[in-house]
PDB file of N, CA and C in Angstrom:
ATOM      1  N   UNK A   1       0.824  -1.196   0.000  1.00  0.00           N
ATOM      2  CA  UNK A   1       0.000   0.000   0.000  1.00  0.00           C
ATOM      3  C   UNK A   1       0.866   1.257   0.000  1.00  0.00           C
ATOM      4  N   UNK A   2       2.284   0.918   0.534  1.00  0.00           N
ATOM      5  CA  UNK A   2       3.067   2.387   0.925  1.00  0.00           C
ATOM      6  C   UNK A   2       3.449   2.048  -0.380  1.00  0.00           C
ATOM      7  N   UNK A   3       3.523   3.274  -1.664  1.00  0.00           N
ATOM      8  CA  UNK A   3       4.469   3.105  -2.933  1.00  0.00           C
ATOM      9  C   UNK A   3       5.358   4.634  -2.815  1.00  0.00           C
ATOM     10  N   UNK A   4       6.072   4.173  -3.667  1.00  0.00           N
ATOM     11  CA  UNK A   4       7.284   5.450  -4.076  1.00  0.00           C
ATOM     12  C   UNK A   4       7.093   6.726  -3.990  1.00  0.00           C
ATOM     13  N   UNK A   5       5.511   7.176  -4.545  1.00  0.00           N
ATOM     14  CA  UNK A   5       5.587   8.227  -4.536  1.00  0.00           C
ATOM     15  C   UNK A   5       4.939   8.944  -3.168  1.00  0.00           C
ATOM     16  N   UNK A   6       4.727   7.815  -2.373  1.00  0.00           N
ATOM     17  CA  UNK A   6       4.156   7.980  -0.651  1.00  0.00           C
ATOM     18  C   UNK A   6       5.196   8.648   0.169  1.00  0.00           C
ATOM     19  N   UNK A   7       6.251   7.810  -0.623  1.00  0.00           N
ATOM     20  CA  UNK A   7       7.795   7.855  -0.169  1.00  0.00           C
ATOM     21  C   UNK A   7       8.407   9.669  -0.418  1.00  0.00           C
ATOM     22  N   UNK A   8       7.821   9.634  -1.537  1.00  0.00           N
ATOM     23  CA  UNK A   8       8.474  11.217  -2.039  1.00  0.00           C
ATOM     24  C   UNK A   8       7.550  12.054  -1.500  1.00  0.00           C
ATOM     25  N   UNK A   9       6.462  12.107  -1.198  1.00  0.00           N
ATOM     26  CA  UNK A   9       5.241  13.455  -1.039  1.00  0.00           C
ATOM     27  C   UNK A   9       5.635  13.370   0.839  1.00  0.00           C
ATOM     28  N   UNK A  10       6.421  12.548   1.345  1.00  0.00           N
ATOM     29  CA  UNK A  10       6.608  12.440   3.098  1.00  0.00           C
ATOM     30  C   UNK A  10       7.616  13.374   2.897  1.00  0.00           C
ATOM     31  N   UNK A  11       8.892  13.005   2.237  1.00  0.00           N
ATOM     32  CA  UNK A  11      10.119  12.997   2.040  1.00  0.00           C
ATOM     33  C   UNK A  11       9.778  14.901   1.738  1.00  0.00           C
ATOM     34  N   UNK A  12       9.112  15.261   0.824  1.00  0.00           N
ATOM     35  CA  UNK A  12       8.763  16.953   0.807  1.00  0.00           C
ATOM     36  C   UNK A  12       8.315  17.311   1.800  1.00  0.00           C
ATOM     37  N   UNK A  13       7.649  16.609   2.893  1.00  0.00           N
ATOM     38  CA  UNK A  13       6.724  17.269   3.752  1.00  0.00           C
ATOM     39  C   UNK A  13       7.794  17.424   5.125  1.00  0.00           C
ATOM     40  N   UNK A  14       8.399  16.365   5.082  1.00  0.00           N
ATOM     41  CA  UNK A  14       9.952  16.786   6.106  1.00  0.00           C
ATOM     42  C   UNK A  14      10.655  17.798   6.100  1.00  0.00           C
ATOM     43  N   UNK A  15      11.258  17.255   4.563  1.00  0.00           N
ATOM     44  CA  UNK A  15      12.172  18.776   3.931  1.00  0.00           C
ATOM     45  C   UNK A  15      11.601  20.052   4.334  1.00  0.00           C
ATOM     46  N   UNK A  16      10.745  20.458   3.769  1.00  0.00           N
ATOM     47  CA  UNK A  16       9.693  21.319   3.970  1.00  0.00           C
ATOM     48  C   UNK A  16       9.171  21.699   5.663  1.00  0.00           C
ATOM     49  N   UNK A  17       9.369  20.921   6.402  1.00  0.00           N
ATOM     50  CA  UNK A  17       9.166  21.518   7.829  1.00  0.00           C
ATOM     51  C   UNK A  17      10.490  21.330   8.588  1.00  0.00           C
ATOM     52  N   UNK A  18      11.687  20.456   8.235  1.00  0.00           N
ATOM     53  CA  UNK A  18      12.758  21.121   8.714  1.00  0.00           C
ATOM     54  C   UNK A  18      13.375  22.658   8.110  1.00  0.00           C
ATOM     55  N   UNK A  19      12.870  22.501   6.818  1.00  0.00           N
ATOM     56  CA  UNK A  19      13.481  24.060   6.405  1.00  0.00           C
ATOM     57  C   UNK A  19      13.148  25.161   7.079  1.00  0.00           C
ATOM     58  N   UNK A  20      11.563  25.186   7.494  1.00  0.00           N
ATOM     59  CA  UNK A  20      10.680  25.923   8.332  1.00  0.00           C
ATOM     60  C   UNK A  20      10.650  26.395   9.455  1.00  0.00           C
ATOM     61  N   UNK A  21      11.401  25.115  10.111  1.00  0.00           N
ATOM     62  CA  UNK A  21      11.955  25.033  11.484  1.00  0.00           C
ATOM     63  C   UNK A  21      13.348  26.033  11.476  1.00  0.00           C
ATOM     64  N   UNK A  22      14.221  25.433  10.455  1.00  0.00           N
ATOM     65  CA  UNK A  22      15.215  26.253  10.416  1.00  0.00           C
ATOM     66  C   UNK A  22      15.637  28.067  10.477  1.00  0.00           C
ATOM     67  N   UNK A  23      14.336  28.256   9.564  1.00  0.00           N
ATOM     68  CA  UNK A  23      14.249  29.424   9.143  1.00  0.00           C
ATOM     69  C   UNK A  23      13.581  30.120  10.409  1.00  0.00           C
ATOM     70  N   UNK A  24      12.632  29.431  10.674  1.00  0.00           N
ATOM     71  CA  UNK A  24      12.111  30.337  12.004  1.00  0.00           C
ATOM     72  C   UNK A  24      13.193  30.632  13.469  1.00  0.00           C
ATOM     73  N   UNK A  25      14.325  29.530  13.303  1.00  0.00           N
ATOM     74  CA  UNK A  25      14.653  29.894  14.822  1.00  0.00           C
ATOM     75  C   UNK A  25      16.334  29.980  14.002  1.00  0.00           C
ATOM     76  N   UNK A  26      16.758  30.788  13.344  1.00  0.00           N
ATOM     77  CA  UNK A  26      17.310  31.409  12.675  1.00  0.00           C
ATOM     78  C   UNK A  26      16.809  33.256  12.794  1.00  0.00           C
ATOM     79  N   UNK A  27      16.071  33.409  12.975  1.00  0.00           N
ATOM     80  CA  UNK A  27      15.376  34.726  12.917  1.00  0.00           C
ATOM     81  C   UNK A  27      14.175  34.969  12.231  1.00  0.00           C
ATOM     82  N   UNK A  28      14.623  34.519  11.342  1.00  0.00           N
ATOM     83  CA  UNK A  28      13.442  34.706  10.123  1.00  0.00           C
ATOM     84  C   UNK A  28      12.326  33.929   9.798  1.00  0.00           C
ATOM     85  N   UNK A  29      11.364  34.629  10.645  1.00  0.00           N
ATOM     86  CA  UNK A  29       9.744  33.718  11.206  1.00  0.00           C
ATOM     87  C   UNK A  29       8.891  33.966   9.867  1.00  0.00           C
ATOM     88  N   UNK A  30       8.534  35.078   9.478  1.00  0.00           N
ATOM     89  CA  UNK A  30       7.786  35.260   8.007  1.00  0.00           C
ATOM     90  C   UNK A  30       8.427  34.177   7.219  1.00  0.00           C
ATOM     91  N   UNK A  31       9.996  34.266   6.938  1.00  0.00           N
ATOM     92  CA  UNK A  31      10.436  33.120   6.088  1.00  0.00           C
ATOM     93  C   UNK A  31       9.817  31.599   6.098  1.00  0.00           C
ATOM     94  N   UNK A  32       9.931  31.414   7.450  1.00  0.00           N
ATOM     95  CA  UNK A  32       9.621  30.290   8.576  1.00  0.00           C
ATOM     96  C   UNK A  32       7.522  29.651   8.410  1.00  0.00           C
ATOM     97  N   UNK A  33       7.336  30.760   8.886  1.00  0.00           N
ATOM     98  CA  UNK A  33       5.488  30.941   8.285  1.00  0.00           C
ATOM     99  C   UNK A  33       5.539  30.490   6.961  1.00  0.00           C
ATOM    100  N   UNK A  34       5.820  30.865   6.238  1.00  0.00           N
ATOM    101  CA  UNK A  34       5.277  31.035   4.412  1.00  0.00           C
ATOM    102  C   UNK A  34       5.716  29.365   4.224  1.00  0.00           C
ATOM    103  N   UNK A  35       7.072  28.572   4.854  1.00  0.00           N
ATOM    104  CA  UNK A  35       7.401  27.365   4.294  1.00  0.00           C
ATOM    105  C   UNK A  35       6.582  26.471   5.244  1.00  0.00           C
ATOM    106  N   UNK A  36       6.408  26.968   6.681  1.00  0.00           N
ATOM    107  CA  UNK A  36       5.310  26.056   7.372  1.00  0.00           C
ATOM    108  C   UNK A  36       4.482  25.684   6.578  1.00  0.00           C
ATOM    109  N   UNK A  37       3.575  26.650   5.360  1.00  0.00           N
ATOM    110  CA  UNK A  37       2.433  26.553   5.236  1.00  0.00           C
ATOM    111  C   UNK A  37       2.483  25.288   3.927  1.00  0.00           C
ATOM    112  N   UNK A  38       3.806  25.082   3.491  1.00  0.00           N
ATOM    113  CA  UNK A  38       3.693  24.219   2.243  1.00  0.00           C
ATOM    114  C   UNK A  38       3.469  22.605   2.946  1.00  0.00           C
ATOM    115  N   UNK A  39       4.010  22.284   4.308  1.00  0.00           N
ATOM    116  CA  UNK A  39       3.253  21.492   5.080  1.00  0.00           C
ATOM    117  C   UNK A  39       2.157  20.870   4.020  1.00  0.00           C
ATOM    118  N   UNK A  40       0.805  21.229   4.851  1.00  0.00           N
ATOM    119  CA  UNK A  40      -0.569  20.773   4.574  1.00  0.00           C
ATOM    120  C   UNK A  40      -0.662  20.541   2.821  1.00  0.00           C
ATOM    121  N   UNK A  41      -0.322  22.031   2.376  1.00  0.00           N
ATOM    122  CA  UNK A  41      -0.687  22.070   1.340  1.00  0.00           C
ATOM    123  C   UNK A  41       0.331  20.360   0.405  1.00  0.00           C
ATOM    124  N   UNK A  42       1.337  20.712   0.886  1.00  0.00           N
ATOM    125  CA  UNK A  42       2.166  18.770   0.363  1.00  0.00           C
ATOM    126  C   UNK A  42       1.061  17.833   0.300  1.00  0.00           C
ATOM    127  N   UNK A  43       0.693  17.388   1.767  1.00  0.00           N
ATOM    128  CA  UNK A  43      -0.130  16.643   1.853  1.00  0.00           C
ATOM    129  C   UNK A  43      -1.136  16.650   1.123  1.00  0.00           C
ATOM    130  N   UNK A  44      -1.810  17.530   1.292  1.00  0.00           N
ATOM    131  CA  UNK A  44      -2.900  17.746   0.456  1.00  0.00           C
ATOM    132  C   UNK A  44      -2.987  17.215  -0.732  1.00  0.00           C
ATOM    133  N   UNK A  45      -2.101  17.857  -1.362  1.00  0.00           N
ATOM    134  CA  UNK A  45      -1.791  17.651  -2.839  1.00  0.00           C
ATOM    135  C   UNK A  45      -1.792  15.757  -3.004  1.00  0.00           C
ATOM    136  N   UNK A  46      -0.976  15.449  -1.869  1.00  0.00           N
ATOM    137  CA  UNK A  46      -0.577  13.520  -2.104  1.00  0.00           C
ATOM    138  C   UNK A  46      -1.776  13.422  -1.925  1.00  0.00           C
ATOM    139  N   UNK A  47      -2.692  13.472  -1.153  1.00  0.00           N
ATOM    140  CA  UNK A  47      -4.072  12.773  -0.781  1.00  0.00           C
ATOM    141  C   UNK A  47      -4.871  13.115  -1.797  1.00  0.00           C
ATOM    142  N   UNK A  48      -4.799  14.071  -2.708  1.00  0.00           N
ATOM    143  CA  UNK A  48      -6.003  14.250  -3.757  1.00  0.00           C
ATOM    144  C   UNK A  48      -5.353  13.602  -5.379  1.00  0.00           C
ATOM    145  N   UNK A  49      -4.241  12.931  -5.386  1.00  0.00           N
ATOM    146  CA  UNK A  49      -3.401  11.873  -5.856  1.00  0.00           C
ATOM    147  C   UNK A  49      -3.736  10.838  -5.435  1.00  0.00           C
ATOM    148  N   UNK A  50      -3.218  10.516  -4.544  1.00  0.00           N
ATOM    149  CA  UNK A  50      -3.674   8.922  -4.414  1.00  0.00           C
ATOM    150  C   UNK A  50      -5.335   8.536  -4.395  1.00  0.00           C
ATOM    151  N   UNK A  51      -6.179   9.990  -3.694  1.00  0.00           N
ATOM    152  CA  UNK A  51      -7.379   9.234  -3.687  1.00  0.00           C
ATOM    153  C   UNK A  51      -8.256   8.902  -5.731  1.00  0.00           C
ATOM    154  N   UNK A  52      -7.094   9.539  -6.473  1.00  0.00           N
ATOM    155  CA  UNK A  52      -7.654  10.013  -7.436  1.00  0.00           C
ATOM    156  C   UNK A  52      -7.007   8.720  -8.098  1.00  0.00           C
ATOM    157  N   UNK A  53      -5.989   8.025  -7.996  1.00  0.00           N
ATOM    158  CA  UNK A  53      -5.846   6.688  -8.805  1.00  0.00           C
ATOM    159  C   UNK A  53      -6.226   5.533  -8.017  1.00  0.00           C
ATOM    160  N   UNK A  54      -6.752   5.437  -6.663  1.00  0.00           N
ATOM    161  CA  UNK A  54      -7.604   5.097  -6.384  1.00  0.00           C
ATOM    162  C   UNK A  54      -8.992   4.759  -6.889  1.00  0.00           C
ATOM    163  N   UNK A  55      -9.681   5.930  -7.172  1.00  0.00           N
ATOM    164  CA  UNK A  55     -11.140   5.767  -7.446  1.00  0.00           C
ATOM    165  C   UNK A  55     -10.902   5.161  -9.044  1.00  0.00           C
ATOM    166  N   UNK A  56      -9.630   5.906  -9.514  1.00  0.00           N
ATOM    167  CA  UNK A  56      -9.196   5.449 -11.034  1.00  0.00           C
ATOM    168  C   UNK A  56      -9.301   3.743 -11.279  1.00  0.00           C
ATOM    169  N   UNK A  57      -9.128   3.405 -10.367  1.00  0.00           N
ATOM    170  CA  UNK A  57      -8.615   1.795 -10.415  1.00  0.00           C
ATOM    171  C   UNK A  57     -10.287   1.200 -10.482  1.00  0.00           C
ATOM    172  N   UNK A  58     -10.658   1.652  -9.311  1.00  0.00           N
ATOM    173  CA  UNK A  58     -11.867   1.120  -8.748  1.00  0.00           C
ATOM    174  C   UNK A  58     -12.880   1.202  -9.658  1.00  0.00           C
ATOM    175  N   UNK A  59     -12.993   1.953 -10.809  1.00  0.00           N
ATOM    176  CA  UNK A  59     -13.434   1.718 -12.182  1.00  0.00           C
ATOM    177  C   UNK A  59     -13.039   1.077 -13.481  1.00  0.00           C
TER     178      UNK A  59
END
């Protein structure tokens, strides 16, 4: 059930909140905010992917 590209859309969502992390306690919190927010939106994006070759299959 876990495939490759489960592997890559995590693998952004890390990147993406250690950078966030970085940036915020570095000084630079706006920097820090704006990359927090690609977070969800990652996810997001994987879940409306997978649910979409999902339903693909299931037809």
């Amino acid at each position: 059930m876990f495939k490759l590209s489960d592997f890559f859309i995590m693998l952004a969502v890390a990147v993406s909140f250690a950078v966030s992390g970085l940036l915020w306690f570095e000084g630079k919190q706006l920097e820090g905010l704006f990359t927090a927010i690609w977070v969800p939106s990652i996810l997001a994006f994987g879940i409306y992917f997978k649910l979409s070759s999902l339903l693909a299959r299931r037809d």
